[in-house]
N, C-alpha and C. Protein backbone atom coordinates (compact mmCIF):
# COMPACT_ATOMS: atom_id res chain seq x y z
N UNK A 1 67.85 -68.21 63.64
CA UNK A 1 67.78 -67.69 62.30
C UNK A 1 68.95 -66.73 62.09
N UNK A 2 69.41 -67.12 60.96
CA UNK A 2 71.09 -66.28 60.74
C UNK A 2 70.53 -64.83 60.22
N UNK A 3 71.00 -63.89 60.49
CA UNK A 3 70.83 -62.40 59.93
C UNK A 3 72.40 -62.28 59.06
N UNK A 4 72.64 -62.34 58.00
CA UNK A 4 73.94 -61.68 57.65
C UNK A 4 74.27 -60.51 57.16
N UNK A 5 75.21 -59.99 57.77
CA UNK A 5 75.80 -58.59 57.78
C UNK A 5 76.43 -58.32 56.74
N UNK A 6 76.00 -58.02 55.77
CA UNK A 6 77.15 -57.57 54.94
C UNK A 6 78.78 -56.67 54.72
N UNK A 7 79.56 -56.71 54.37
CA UNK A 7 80.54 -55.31 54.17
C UNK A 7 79.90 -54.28 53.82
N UNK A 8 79.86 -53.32 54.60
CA UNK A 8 79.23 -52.07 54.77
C UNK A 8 77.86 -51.87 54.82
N UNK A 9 77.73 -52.44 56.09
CA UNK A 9 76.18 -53.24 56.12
C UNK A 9 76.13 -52.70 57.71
N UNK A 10 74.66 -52.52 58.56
CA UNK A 10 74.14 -52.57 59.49
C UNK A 10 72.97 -53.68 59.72
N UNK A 11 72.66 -54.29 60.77
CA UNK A 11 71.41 -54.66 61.17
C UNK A 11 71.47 -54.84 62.48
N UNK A 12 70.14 -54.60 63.20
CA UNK A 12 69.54 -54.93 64.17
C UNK A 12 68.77 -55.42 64.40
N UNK A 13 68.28 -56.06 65.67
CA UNK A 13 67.14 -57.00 65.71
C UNK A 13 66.57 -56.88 66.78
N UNK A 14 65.56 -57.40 67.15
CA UNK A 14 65.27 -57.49 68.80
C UNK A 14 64.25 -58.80 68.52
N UNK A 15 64.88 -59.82 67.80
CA UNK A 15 64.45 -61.41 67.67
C UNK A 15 65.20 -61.93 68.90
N UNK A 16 64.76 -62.67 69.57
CA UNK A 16 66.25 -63.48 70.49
C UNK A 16 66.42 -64.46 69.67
N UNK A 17 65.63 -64.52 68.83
CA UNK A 17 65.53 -66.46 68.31
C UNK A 17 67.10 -66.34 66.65
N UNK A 18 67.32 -64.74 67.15
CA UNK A 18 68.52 -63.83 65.51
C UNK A 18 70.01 -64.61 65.43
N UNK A 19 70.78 -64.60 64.88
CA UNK A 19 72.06 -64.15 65.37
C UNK A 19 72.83 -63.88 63.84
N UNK A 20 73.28 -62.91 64.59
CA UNK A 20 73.63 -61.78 63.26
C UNK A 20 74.79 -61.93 63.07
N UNK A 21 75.67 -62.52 61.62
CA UNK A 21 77.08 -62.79 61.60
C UNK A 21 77.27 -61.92 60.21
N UNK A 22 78.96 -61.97 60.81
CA UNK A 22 79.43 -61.26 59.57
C UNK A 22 80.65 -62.24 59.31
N UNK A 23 80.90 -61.82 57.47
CA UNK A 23 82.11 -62.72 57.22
C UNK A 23 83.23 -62.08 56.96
N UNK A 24 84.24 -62.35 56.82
CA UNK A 24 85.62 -61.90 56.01
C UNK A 24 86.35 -60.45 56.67
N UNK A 25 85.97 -60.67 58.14
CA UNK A 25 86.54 -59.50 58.49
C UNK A 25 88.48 -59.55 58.27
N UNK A 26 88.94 -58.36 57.12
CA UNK A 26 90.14 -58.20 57.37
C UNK A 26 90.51 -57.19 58.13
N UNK A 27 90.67 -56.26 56.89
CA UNK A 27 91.41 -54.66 57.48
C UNK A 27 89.87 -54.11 58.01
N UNK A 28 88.87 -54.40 57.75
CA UNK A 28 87.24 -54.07 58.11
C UNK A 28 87.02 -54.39 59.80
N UNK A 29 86.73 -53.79 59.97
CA UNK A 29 86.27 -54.16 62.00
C UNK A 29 85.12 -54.64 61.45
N UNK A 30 84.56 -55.14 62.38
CA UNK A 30 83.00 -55.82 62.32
C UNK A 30 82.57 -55.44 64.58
N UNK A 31 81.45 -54.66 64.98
CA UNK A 31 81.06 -53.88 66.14
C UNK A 31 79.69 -54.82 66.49
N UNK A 32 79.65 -55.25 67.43
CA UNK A 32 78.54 -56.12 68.08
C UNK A 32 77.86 -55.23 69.08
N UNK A 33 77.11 -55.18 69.55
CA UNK A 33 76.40 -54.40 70.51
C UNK A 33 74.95 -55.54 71.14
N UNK A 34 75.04 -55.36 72.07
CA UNK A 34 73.87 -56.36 72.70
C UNK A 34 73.32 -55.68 74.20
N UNK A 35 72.06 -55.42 74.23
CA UNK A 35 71.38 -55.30 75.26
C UNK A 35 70.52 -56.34 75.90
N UNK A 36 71.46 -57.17 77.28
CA UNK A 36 70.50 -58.16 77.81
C UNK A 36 69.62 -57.94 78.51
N UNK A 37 68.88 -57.06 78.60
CA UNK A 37 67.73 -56.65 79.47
C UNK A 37 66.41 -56.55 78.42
N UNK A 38 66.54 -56.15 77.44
CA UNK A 38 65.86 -55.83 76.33
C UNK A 38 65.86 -56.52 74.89
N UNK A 39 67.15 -57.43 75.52
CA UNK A 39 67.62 -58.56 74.37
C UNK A 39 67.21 -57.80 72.85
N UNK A 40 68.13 -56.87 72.54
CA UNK A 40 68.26 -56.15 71.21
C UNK A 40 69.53 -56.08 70.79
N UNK A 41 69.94 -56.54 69.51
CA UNK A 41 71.34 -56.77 68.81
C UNK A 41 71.24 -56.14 68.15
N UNK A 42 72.95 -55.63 67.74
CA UNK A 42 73.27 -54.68 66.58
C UNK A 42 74.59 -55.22 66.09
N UNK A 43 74.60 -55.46 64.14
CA UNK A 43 76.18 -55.37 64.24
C UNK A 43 76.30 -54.86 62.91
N UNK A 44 77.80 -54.03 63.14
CA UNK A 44 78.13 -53.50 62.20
C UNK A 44 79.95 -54.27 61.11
N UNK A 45 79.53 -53.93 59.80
CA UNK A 45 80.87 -54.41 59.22
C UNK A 45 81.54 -53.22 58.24
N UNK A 46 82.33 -52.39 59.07
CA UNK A 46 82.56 -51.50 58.34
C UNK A 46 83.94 -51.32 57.69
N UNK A 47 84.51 -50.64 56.45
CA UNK A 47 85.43 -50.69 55.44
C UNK A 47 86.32 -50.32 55.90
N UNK A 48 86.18 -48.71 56.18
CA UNK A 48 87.10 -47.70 56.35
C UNK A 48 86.98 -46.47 57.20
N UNK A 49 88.29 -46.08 57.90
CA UNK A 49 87.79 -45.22 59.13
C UNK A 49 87.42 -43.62 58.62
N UNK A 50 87.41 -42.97 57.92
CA UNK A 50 86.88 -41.95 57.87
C UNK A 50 86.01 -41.75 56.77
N UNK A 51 84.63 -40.65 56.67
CA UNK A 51 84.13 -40.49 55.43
C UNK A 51 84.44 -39.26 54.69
N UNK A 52 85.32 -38.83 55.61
CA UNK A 52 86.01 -37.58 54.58
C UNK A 52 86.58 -37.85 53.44
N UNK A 53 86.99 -38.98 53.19
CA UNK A 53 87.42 -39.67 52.22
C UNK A 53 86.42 -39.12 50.41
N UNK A 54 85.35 -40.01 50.89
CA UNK A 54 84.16 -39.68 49.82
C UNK A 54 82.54 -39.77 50.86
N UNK A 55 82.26 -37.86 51.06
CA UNK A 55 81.48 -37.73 51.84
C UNK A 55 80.28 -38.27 50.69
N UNK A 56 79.96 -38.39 49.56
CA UNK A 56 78.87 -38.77 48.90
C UNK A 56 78.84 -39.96 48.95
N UNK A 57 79.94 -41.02 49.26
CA UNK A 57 79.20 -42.05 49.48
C UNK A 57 78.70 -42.58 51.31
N UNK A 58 79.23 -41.50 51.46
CA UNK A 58 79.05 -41.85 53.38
C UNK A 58 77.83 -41.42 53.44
N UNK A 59 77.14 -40.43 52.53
CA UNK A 59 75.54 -40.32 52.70
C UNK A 59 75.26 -41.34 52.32
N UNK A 60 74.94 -41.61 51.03
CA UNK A 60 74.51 -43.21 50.61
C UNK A 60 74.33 -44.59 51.46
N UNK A 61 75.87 -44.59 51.87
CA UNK A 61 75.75 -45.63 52.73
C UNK A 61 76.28 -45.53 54.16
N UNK A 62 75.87 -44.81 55.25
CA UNK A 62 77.00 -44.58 55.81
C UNK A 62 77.90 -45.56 57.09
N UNK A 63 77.50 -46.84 56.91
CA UNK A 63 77.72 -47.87 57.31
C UNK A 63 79.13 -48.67 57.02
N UNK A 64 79.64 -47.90 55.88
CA UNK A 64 81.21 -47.78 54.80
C UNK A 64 82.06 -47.67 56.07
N UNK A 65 81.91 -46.73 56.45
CA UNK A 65 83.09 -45.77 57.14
C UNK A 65 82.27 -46.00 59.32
N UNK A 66 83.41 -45.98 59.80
CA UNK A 66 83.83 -45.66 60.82
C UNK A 66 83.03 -44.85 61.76
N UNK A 67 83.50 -43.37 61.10
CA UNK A 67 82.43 -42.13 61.85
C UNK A 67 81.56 -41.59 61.58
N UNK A 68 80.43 -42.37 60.79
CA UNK A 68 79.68 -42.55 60.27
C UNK A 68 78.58 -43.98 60.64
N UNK A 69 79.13 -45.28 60.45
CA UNK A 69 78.42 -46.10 60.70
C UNK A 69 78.32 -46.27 62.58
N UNK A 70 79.73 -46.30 62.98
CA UNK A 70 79.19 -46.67 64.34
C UNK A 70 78.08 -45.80 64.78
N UNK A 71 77.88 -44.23 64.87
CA UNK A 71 76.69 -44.08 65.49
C UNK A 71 75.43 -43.82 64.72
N UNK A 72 75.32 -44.18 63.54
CA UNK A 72 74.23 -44.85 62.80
C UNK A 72 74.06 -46.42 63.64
N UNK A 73 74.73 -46.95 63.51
CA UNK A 73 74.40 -48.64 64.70
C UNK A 73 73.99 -48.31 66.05
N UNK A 74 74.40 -47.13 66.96
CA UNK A 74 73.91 -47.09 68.10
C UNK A 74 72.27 -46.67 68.16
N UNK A 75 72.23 -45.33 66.86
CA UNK A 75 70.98 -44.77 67.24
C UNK A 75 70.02 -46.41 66.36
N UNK A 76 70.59 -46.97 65.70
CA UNK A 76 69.54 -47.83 64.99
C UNK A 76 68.71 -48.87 66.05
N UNK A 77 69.69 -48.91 67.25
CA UNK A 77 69.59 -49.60 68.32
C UNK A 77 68.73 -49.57 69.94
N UNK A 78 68.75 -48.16 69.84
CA UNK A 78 68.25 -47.06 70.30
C UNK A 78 66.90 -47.09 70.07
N UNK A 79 66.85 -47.22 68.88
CA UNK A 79 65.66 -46.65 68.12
C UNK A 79 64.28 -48.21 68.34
N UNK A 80 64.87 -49.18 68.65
CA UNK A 80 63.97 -50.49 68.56
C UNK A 80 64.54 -50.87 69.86
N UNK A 81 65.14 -49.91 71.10
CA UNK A 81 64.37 -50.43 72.87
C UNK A 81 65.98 -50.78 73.69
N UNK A 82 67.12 -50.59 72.85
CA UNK A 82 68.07 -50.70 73.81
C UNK A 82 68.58 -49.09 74.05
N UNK A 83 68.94 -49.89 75.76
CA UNK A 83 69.63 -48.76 76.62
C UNK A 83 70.72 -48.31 76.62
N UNK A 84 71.73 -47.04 76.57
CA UNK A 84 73.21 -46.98 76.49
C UNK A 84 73.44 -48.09 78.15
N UNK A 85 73.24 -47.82 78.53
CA UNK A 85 73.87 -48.32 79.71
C UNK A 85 73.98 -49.67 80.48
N UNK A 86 72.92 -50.40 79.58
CA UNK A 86 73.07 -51.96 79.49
C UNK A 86 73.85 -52.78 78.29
N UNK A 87 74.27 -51.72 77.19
CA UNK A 87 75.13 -52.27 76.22
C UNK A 87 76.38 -53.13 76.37
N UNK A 88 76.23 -54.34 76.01
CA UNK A 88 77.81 -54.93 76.07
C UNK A 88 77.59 -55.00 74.51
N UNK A 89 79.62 -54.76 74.86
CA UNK A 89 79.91 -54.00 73.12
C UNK A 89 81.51 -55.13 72.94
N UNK A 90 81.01 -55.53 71.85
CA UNK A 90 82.29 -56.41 71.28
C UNK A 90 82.86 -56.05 70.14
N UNK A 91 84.19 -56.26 69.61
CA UNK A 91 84.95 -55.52 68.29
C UNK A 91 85.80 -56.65 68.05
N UNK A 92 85.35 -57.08 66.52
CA UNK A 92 86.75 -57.93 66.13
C UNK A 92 87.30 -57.44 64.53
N UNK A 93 88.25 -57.57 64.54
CA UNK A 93 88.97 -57.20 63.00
C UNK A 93 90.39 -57.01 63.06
N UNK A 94 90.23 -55.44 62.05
CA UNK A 94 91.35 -54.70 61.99
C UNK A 94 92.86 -55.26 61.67
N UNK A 95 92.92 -56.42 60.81
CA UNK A 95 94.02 -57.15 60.33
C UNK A 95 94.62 -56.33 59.39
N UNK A 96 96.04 -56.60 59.85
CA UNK A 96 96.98 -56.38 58.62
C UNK A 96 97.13 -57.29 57.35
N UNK A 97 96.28 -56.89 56.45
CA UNK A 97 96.26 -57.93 55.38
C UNK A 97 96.61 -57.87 53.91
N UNK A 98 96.86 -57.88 53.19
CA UNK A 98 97.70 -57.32 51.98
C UNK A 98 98.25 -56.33 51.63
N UNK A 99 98.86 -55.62 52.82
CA UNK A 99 100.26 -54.43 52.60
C UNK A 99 101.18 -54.85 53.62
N UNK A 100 102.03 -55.44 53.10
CA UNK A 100 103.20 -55.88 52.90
C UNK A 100 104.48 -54.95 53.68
N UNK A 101 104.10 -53.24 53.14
CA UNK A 101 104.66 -52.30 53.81
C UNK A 101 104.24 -51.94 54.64
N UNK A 102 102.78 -51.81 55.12
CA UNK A 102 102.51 -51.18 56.22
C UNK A 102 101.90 -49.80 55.66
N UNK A 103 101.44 -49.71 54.13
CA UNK A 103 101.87 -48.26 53.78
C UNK A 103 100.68 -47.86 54.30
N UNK A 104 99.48 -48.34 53.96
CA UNK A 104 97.91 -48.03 54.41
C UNK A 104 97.73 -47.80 55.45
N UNK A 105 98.14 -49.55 56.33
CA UNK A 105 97.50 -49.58 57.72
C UNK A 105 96.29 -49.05 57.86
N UNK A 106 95.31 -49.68 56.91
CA UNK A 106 93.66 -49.67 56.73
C UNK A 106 92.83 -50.01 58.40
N UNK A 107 93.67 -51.30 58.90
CA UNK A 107 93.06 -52.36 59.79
C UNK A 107 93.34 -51.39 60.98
N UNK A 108 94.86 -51.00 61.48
CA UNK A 108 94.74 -50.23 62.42
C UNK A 108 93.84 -48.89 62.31
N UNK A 109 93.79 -47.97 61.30
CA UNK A 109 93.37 -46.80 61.23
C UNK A 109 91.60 -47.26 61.84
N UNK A 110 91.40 -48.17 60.94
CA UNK A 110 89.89 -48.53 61.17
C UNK A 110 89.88 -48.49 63.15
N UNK A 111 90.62 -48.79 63.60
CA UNK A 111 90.75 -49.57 65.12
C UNK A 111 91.00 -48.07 65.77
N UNK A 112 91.55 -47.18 65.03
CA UNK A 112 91.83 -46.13 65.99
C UNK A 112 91.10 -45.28 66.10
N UNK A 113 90.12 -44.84 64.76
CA UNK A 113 88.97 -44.31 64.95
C UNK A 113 87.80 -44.83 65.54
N UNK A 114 87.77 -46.47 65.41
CA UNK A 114 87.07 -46.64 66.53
C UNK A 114 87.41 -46.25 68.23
N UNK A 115 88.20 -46.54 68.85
CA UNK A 115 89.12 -46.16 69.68
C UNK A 115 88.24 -44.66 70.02
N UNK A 116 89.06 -43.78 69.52
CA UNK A 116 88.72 -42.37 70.14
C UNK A 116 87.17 -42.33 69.87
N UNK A 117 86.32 -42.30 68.89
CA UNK A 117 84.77 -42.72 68.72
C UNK A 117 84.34 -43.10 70.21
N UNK A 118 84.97 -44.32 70.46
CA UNK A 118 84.15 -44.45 71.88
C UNK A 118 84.49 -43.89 73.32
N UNK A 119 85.78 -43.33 73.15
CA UNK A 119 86.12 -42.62 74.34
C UNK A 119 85.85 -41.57 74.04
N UNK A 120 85.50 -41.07 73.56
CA UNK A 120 84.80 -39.39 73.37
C UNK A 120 83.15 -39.89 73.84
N UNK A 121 82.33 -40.75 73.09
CA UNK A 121 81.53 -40.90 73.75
C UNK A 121 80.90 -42.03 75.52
N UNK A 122 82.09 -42.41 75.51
CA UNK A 122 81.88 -42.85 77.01
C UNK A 122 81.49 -44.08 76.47
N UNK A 123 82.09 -45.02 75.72
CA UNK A 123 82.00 -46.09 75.34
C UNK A 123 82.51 -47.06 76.21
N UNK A 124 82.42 -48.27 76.30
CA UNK A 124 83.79 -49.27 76.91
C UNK A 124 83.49 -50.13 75.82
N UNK A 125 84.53 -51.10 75.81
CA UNK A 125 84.73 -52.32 74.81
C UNK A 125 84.66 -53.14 75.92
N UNK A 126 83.83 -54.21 76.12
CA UNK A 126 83.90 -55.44 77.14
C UNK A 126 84.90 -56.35 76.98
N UNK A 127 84.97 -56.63 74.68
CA UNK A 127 86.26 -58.06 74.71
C UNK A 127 86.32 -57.18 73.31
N UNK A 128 87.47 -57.67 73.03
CA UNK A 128 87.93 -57.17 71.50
C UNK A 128 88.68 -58.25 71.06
N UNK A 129 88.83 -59.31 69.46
CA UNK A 129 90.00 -59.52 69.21
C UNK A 129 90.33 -58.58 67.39
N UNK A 130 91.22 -58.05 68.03
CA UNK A 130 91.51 -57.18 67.10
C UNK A 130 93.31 -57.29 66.09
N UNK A 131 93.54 -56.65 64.96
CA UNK A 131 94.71 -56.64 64.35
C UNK A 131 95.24 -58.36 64.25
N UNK A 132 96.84 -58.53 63.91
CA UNK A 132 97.04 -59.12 63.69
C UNK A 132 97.49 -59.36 62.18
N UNK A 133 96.91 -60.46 61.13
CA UNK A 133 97.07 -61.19 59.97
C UNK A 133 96.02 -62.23 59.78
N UNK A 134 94.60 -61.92 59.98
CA UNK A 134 94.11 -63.07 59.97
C UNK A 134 92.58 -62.20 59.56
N UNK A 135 91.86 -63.05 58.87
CA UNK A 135 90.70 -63.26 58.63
C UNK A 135 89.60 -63.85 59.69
N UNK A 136 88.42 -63.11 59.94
CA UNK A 136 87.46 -63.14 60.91
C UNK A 136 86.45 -63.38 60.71
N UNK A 137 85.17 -64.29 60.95
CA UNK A 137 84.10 -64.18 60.83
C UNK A 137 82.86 -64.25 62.32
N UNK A 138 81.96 -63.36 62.64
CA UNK A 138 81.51 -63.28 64.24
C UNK A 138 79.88 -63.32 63.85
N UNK A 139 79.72 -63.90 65.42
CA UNK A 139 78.58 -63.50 65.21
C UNK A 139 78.10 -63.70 66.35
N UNK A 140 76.78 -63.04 66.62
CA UNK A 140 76.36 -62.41 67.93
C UNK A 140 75.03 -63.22 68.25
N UNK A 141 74.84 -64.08 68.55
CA UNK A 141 73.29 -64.91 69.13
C UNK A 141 72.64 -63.39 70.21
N UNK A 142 70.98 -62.79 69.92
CA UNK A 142 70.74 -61.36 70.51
C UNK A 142 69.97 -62.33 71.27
N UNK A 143 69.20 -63.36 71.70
CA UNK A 143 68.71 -64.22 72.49
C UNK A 143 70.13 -64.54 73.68
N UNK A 144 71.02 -64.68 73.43
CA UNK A 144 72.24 -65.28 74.50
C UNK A 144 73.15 -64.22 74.97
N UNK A 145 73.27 -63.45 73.84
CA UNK A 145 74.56 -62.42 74.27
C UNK A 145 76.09 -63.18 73.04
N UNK A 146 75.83 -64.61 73.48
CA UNK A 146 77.27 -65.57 73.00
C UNK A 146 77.50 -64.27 71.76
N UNK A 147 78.94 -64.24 71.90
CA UNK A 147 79.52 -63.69 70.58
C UNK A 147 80.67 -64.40 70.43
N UNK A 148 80.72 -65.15 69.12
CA UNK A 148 81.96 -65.92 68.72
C UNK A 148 82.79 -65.75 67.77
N UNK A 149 84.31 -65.96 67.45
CA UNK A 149 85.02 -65.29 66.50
C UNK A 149 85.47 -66.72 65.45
N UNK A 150 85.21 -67.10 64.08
CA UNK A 150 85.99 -68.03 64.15
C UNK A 150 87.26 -67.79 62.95
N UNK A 151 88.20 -68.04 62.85
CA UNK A 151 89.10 -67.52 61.87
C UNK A 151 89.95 -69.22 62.33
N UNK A 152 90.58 -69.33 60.87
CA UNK A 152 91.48 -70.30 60.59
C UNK A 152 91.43 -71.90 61.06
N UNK A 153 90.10 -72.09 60.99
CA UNK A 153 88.93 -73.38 61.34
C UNK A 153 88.71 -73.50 62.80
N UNK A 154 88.66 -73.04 63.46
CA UNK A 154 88.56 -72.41 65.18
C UNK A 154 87.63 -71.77 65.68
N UNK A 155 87.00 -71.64 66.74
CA UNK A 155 85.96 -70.61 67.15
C UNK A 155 86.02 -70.77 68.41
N UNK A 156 86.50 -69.13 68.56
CA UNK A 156 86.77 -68.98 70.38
C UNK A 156 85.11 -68.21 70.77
N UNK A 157 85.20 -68.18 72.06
CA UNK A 157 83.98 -67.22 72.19
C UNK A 157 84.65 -66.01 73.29
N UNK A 158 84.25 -64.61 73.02
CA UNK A 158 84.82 -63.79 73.97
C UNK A 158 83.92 -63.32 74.57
């Protein structure tokens, strides 16, 4: 049964029978999280890396932004039976995609606040495919672990 993630969206599950995809990842990361012991999934599709930006909408939703949604996704995860320490954690996105100049660099910024986010908290990334020019869509089977990326009629699995 497909769960879909929206842009600026969270869900979790602890179905094995789930698998939770997201679409159109550009300059947006999209964060997988899976506990195989407890078989509980989490994924996140988030916009933009900071909510300092517009802290009223990072209350609202705070799944928008970066330092905000990722540990809203951990504790959501947390919260329905997974362990930090059995987490395998996957990241795909962060494309360079309609600036031309480079002026934004939305996709990296998104990637770098993830980045320090998890090395401050003792994170690891198991597989990442990240940056680039390309459009992403993933998704995480919480019964298997499988997490697959497919962009430009292709689907690798990492």
């Amino acid at each position: 049964m497909d769960r879909v993630v929206d842009i600026a969206d969270i869900k979790v599950t602890k179905d094995p029978r789930s698998t939770l995809i997201t679409y159109s990842l550009g300059s947006c990361i999209g964060v997988a999280i899976w506990d195989p012991v407890n078989h509980v999934g989490g994924m996140l599709h988030y916009m933009l890396p900071e909510s300092s930006i517009s802290p009223d909408k990072a209350k609202a939703n705070p799944a928008m932004f970066a330092d905000t949604g990722i540990p809203t996704l951990f504790r959501s995860v947390y919260k329905i039976g997974a362990q930090k320490n059995n987490l395998v954690v996957k990241v795909a996105g962060g494309s360079h995609l309609l600036d031309d100049n480079g002026m934004f660099n939305i996709g990296k910024r998104n990637y770098v606040t993830l980045r320090k986010l998890f090395w401050k908290n003792k994170i690891m990334i198991d597989a990442e495919q990240v940056g680039g020019s390309i459009s992403r869509t993933i998704r995480l089977n919480v019964g298997t672990g499988r997490f697959t990326i497919h962009s430009r009629g292709q689907e690798t699995e990492l």
